[in-house]
C-alpha atoms as a PDB file:
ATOM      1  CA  UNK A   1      17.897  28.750  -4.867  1.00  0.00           C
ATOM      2  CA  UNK A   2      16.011  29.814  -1.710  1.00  0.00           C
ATOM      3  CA  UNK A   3      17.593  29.742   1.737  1.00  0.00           C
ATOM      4  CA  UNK A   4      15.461  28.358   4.111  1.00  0.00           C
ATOM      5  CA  UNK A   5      16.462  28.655   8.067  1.00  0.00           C
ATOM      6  CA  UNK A   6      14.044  27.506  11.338  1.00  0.00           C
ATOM      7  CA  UNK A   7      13.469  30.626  13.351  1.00  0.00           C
ATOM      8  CA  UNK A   8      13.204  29.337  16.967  1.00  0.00           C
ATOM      9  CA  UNK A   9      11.309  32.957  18.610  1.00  0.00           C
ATOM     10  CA  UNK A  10       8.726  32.046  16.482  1.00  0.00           C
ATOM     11  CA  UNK A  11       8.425  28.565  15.626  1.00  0.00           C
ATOM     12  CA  UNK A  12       8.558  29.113  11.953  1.00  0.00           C
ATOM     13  CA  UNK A  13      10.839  29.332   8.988  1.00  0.00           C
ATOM     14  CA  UNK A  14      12.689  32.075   7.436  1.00  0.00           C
ATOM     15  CA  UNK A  15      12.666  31.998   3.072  1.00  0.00           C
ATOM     16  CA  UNK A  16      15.171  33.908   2.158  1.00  0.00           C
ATOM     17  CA  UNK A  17      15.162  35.695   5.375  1.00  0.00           C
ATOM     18  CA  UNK A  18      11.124  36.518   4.952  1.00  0.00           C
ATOM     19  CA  UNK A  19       8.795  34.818   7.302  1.00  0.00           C
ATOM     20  CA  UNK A  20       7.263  32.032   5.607  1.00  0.00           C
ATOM     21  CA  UNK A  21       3.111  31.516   5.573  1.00  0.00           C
ATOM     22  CA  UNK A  22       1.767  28.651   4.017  1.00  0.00           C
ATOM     23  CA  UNK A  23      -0.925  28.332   1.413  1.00  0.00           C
ATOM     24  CA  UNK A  24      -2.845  25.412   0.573  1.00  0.00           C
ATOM     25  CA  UNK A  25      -4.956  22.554   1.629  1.00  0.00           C
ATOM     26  CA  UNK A  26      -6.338  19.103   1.482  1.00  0.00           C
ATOM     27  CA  UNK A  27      -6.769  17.641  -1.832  1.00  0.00           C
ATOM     28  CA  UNK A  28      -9.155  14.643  -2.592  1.00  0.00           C
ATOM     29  CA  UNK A  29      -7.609  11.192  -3.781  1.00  0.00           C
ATOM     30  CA  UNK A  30      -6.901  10.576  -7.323  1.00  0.00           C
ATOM     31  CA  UNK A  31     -10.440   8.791  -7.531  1.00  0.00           C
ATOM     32  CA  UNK A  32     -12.252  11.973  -7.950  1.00  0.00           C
ATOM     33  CA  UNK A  33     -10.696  13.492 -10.657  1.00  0.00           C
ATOM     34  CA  UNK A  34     -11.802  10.931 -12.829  1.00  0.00           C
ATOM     35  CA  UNK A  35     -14.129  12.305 -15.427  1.00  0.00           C
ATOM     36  CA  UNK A  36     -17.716  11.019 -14.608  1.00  0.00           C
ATOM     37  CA  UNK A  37     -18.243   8.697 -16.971  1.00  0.00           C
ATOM     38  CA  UNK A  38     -15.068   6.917 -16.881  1.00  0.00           C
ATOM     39  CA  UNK A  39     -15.394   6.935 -12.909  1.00  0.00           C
ATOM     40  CA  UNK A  40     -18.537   4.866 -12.891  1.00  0.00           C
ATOM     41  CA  UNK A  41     -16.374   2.568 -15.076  1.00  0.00           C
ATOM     42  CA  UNK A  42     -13.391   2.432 -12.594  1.00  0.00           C
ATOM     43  CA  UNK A  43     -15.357   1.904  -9.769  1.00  0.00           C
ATOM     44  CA  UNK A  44     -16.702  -1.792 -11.037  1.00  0.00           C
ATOM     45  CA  UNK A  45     -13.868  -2.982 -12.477  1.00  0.00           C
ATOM     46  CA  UNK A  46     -13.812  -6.916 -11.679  1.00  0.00           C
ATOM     47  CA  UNK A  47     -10.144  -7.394 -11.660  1.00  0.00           C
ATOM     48  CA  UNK A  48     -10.440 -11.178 -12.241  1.00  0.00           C
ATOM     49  CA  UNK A  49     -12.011 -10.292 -15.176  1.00  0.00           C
ATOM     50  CA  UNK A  50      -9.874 -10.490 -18.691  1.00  0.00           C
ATOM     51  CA  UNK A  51      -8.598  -6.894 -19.721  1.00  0.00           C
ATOM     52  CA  UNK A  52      -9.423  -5.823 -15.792  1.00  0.00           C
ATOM     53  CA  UNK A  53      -5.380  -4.451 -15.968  1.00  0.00           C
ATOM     54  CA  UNK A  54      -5.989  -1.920 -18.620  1.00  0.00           C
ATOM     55  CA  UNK A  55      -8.313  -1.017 -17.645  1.00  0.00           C
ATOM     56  CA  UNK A  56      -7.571  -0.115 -14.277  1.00  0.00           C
ATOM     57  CA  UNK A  57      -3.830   1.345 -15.886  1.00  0.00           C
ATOM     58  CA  UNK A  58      -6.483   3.985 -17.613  1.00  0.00           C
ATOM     59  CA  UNK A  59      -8.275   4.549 -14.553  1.00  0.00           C
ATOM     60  CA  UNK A  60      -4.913   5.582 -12.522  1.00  0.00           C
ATOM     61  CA  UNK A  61      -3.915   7.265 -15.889  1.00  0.00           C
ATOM     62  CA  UNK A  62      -6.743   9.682 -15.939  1.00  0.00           C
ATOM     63  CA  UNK A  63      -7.259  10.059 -12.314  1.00  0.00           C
ATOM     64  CA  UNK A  64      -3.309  11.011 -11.479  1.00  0.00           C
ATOM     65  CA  UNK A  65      -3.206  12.714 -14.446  1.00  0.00           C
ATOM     66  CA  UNK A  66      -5.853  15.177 -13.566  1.00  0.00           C
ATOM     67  CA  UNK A  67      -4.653  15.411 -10.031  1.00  0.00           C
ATOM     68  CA  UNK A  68      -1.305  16.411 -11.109  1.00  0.00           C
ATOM     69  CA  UNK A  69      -2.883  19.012 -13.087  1.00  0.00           C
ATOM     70  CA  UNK A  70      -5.122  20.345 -10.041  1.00  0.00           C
ATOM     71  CA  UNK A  71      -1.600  21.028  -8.255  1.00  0.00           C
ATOM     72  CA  UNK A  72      -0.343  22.319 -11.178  1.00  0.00           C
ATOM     73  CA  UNK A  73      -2.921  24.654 -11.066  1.00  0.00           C
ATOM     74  CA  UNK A  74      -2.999  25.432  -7.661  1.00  0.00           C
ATOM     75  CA  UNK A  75       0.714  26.433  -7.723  1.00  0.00           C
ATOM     76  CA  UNK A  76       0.105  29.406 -10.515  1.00  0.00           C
ATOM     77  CA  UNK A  77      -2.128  30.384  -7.913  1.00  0.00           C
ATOM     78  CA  UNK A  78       0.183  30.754  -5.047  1.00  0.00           C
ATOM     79  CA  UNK A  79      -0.584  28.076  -3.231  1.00  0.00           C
ATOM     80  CA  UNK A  80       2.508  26.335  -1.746  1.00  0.00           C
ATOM     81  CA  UNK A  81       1.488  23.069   0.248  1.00  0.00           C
ATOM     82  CA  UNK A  82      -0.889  20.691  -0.651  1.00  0.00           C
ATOM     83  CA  UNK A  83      -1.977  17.269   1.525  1.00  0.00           C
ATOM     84  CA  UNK A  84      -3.024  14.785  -1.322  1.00  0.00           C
ATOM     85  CA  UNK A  85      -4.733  11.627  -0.251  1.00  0.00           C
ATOM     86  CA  UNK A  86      -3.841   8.758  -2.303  1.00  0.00           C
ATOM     87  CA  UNK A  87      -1.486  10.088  -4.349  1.00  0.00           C
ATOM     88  CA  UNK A  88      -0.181   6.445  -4.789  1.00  0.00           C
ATOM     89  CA  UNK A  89      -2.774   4.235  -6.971  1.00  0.00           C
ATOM     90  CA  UNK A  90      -0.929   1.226  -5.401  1.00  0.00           C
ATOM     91  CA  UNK A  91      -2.604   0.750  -2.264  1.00  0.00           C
ATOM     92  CA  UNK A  92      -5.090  -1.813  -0.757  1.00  0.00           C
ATOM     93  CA  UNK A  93      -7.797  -3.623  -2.853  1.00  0.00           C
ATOM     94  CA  UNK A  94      -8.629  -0.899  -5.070  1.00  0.00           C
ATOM     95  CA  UNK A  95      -4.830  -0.989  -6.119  1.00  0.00           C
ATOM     96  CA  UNK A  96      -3.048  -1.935  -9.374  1.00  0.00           C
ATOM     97  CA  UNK A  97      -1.968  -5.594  -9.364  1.00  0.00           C
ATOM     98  CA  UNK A  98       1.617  -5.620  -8.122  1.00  0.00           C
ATOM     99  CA  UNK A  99       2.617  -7.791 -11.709  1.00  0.00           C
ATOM    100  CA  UNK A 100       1.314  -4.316 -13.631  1.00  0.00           C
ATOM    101  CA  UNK A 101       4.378  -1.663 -14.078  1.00  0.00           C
ATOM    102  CA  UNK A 102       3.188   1.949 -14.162  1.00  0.00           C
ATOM    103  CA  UNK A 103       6.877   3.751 -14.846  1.00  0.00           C
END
């Protein structure tokens, strides 16, 4: 377990009594790790149309999945902080229809 304190003289924090510098940066929304060919797929799905929720449950399967694998891969690396956009798959139109469970 880490200690982490705010040091005031310099605006930061303290890990462990260390200054702490952050690594990292923006990462693109689960969208773009789709693997091309399936992304051409997710990107016309007509969710009126029968099937439309499996196949947009794939869609968010592969795209989080790879995302999650980017930050894994990011933290053997060092990095520490990441800003992912859309993390969520539930938002807005392009979202999963609120009567499909992804737990």
């Amino acid at each position: 377990t880490n200690t982490v304190q705010v040091d005031h003289h310099t605006a930061g924090l303290l890990v462990d009594g260390k200054p702490w510098a952050g690594v990292g940066w923006y990462l693109y929304p689960w969208k773009s790790n789709l693997p091309k060919p399936l992304a051409k797929d997710c990107t016309s799905i007509n969710i009126s149309q029968p099937g439309a929720d499996e196949k947009l449950a794939d869609c968010v399967t592969w795209g989080v999945g790879n995302q999650t694998k980017d930050m894994e891969g990011m933290a053997q690396r060092g990095v520490n902080m990441v800003m992912p956009y859309s993390l969520t798959p539930f938002e807005g139109r392009a979202g999963l229809p609120a009567r499909h469970n992804m737990t």
